[in-house]
PDB file of N, CA and C in Angstrom:
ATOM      1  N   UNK A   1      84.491 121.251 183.043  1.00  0.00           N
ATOM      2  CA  UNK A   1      85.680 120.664 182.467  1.00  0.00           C
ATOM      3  C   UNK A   1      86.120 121.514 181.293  1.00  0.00           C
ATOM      4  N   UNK A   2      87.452 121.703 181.486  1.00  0.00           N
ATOM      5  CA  UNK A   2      87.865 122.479 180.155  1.00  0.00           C
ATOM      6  C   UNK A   2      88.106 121.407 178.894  1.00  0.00           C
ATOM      7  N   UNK A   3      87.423 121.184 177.869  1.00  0.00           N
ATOM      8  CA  UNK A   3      87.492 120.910 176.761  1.00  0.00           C
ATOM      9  C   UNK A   3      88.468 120.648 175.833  1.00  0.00           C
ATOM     10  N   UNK A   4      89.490 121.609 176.269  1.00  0.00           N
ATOM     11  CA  UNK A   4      90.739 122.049 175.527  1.00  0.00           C
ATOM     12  C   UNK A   4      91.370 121.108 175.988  1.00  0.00           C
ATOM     13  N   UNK A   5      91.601 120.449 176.852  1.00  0.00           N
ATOM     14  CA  UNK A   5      92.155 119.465 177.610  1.00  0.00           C
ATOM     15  C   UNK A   5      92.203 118.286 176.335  1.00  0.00           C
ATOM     16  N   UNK A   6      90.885 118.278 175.766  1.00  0.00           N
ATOM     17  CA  UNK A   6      90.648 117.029 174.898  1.00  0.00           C
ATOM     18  C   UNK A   6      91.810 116.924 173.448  1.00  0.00           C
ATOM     19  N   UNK A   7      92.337 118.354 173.700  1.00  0.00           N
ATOM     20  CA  UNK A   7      93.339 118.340 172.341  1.00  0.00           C
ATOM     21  C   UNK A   7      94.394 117.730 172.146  1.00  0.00           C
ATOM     22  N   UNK A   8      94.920 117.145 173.719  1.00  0.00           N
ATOM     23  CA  UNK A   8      95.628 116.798 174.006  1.00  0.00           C
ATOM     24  C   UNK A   8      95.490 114.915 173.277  1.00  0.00           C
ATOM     25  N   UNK A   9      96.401 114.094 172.623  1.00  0.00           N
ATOM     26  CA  UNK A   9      96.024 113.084 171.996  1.00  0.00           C
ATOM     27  C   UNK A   9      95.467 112.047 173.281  1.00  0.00           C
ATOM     28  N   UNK A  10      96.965 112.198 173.961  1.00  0.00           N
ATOM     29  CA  UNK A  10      96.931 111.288 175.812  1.00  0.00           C
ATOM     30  C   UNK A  10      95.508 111.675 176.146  1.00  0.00           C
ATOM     31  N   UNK A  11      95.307 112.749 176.524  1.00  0.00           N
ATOM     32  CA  UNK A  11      94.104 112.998 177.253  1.00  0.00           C
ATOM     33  C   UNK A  11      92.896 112.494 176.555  1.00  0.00           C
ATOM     34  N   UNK A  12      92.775 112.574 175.157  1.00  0.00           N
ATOM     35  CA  UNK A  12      91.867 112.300 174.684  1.00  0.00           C
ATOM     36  C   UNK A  12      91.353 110.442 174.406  1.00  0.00           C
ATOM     37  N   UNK A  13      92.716 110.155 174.279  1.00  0.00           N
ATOM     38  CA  UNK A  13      92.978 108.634 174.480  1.00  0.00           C
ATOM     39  C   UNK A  13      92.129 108.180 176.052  1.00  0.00           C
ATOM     40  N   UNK A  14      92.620 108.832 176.970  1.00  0.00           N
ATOM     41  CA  UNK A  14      92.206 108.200 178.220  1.00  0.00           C
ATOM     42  C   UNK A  14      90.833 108.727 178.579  1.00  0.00           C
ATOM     43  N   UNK A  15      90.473 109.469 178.145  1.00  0.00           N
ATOM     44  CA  UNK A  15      89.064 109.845 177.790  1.00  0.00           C
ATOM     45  C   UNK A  15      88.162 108.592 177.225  1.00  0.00           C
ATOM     46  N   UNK A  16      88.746 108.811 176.228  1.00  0.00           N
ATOM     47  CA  UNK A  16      87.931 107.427 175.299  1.00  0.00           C
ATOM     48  C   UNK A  16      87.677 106.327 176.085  1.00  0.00           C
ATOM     49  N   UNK A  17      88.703 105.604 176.625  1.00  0.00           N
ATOM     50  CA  UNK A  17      89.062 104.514 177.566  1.00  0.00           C
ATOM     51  C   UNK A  17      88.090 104.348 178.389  1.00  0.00           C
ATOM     52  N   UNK A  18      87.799 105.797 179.151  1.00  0.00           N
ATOM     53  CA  UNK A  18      86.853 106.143 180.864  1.00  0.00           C
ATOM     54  C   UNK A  18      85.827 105.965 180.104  1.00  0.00           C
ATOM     55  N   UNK A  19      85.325 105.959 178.828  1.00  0.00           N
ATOM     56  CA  UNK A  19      83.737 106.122 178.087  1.00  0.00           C
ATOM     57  C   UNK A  19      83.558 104.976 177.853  1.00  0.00           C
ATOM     58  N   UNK A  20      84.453 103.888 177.144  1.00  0.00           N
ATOM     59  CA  UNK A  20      84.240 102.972 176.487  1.00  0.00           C
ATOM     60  C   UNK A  20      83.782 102.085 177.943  1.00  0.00           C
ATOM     61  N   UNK A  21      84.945 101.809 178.810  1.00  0.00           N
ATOM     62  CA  UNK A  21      84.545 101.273 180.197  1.00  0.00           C
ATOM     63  C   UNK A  21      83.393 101.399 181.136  1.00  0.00           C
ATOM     64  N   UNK A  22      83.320 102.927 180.834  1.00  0.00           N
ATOM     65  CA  UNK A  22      81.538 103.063 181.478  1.00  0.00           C
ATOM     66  C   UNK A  22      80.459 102.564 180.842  1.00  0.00           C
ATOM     67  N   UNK A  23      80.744 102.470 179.720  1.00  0.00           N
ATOM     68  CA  UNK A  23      79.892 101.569 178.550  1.00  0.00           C
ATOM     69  C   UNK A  23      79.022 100.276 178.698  1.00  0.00           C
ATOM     70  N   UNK A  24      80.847  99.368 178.780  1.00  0.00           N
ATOM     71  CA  UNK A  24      81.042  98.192 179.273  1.00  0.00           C
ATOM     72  C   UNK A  24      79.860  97.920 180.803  1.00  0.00           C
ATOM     73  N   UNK A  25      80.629  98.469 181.541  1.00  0.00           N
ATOM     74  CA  UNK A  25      80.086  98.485 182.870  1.00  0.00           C
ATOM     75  C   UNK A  25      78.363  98.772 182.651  1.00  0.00           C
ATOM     76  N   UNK A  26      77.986  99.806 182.044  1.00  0.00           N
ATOM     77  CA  UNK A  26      75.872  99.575 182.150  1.00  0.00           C
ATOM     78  C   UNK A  26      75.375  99.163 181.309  1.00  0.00           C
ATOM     79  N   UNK A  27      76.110  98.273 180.770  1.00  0.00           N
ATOM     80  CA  UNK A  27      75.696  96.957 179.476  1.00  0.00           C
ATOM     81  C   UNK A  27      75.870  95.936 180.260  1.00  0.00           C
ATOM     82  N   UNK A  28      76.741  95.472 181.199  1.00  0.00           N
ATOM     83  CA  UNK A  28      76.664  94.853 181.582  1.00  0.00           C
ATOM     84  C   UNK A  28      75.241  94.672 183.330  1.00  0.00           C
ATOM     85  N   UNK A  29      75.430  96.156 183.758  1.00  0.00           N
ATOM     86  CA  UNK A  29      74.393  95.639 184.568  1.00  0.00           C
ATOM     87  C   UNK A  29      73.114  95.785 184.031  1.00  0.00           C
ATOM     88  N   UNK A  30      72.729  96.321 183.395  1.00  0.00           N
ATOM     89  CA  UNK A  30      71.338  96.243 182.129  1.00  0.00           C
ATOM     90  C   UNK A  30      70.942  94.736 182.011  1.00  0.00           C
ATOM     91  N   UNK A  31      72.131  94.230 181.223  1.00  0.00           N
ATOM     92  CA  UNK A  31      72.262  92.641 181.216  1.00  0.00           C
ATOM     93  C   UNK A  31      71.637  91.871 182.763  1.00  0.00           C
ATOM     94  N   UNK A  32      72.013  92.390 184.225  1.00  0.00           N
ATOM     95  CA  UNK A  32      71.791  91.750 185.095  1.00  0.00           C
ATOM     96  C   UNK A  32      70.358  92.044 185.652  1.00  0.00           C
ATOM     97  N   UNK A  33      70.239  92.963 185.453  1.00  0.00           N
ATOM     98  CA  UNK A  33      68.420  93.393 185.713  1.00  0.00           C
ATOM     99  C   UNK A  33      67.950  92.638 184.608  1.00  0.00           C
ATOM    100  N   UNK A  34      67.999  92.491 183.686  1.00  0.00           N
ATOM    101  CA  UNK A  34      67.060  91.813 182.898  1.00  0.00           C
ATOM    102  C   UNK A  34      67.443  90.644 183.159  1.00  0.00           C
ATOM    103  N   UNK A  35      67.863  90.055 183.258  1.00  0.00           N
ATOM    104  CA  UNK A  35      68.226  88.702 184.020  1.00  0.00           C
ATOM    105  C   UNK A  35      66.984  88.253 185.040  1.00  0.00           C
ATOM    106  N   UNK A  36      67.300  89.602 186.128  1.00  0.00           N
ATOM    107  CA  UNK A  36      66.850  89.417 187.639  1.00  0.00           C
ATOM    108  C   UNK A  36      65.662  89.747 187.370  1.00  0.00           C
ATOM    109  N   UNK A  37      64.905  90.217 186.268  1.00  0.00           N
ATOM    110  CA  UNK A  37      63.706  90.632 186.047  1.00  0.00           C
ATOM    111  C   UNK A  37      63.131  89.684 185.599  1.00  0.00           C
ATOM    112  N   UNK A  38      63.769  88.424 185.072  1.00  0.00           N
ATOM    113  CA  UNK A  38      62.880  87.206 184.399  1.00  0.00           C
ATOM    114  C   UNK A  38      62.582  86.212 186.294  1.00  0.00           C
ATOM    115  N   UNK A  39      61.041  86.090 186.045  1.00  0.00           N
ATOM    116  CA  UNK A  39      60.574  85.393 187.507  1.00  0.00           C
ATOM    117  C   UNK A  39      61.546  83.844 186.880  1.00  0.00           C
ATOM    118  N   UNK A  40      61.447  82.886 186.174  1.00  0.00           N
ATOM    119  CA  UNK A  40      62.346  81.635 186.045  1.00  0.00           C
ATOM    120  C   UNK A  40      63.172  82.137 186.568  1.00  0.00           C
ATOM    121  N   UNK A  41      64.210  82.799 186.227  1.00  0.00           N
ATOM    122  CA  UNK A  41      65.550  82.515 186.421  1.00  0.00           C
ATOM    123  C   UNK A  41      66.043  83.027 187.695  1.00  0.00           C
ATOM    124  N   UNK A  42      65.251  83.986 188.155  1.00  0.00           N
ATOM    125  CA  UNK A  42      65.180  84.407 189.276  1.00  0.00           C
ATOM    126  C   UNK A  42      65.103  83.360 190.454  1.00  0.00           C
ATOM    127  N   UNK A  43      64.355  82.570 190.333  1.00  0.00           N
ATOM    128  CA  UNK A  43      63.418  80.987 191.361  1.00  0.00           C
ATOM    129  C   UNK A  43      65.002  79.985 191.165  1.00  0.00           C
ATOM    130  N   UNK A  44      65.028  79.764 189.964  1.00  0.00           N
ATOM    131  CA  UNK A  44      66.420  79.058 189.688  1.00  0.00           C
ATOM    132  C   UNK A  44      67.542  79.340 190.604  1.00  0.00           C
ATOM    133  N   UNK A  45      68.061  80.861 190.252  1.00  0.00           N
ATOM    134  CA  UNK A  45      69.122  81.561 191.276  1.00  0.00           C
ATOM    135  C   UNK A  45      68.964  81.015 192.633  1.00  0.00           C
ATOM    136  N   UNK A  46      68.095  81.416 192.986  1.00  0.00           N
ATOM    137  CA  UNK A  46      67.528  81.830 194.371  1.00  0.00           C
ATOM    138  C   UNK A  46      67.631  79.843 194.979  1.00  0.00           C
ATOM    139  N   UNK A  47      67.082  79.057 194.104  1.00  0.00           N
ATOM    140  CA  UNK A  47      67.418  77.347 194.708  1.00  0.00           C
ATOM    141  C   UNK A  47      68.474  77.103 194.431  1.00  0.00           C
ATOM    142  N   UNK A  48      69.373  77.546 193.641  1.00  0.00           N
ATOM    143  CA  UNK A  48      70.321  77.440 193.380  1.00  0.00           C
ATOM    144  C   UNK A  48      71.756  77.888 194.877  1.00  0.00           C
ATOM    145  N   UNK A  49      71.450  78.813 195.090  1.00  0.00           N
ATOM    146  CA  UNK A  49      71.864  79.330 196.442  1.00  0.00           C
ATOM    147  C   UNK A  49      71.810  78.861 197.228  1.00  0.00           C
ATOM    148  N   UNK A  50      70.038  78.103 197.406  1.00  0.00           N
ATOM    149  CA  UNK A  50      70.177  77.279 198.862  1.00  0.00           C
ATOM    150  C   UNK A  50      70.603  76.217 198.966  1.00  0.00           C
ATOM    151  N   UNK A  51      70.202  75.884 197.630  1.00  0.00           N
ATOM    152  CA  UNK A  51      71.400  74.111 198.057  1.00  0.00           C
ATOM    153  C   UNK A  51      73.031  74.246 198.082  1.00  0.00           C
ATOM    154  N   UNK A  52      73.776  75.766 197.668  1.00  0.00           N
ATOM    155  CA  UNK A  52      75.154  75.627 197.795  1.00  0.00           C
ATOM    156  C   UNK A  52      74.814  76.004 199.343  1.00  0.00           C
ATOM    157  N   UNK A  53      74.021  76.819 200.053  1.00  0.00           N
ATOM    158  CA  UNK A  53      74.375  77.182 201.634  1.00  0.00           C
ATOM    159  C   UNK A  53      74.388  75.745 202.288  1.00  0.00           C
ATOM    160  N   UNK A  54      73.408  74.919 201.528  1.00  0.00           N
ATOM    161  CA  UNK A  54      73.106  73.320 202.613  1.00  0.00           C
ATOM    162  C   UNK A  54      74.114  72.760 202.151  1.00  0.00           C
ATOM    163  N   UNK A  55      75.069  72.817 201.653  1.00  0.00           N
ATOM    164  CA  UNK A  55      76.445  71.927 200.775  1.00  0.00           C
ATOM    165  C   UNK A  55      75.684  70.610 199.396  1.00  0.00           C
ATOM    166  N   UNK A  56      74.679  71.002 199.134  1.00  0.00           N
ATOM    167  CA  UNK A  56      73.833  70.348 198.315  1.00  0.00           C
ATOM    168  C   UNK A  56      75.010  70.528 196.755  1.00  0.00           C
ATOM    169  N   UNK A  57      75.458  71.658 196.358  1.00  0.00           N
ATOM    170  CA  UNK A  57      75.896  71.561 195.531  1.00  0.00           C
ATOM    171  C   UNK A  57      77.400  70.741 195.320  1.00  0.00           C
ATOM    172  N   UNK A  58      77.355  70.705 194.398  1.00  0.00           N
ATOM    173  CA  UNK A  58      79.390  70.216 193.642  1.00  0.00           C
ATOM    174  C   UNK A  58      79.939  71.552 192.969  1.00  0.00           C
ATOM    175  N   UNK A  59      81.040  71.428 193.204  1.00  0.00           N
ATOM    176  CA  UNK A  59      82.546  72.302 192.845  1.00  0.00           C
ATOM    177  C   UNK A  59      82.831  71.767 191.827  1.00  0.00           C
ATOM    178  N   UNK A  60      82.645  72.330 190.287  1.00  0.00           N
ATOM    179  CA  UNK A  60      83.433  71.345 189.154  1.00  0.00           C
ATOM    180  C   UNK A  60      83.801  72.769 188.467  1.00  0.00           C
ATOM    181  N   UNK A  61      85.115  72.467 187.669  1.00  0.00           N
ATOM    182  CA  UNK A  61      85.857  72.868 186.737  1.00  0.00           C
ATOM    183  C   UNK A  61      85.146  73.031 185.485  1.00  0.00           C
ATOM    184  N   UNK A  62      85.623  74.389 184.697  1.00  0.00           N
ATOM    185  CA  UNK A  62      84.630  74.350 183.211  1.00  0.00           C
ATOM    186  C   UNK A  62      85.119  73.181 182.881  1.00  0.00           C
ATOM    187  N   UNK A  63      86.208  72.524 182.906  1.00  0.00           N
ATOM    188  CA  UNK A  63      86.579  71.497 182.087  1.00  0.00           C
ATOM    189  C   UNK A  63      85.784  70.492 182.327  1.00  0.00           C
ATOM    190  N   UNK A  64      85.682  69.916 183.659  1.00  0.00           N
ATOM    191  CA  UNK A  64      84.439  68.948 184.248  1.00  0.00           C
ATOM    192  C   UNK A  64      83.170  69.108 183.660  1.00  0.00           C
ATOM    193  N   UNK A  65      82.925  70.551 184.161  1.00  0.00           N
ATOM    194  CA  UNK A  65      81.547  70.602 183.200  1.00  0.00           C
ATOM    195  C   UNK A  65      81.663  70.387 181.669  1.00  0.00           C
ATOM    196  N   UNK A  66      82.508  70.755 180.989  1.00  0.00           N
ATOM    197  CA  UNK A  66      81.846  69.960 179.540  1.00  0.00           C
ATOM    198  C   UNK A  66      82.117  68.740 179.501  1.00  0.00           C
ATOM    199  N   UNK A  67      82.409  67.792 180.159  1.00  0.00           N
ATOM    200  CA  UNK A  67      82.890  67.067 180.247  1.00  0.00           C
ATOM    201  C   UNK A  67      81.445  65.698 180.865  1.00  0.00           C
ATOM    202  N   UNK A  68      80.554  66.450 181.559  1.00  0.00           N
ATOM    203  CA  UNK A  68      79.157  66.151 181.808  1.00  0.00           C
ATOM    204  C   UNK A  68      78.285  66.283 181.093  1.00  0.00           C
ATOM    205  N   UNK A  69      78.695  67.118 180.541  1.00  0.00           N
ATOM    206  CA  UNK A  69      77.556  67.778 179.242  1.00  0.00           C
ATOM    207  C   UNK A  69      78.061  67.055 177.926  1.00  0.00           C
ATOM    208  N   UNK A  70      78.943  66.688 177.745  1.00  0.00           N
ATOM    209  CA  UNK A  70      78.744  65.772 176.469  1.00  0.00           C
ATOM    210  C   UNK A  70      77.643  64.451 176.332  1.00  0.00           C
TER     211      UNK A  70
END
């Protein structure tokens, strides 16, 4: 990559942008391996799944849900 490119303000702007976003993006899956790396929450997920495949679960709205949780 030519460098010189970066002198450019635009270019350097959308540069920044592509870095900050790639950022974003392996912070966030970092976040999901360590997630998927805890055995609880993992067992949780995983029953969690099968009772939406058996229709075991409910469909509620964030609003519903706090709305249970009070």
């Amino acid at each position: 990559m030519d460098y010189k490119l970066l002198e450019d303000p635009q270019m350097a702007k959308q540069a920044l942008k592509m870095i900050v976003k790639t950022k974003t993006e392996l912070d966030d899956f970092v976040d999901t391996l360590e997630l998927l790396s805890d055995p609880g929450f993992k067992r949780n997920l995983e029953r969690a799944l099968k009772e939406a495949r058996e229709g075991k679960a409910i469909r509620l709205t964030v609003e519903q849900l706090r709305k249970r949780l009070k």
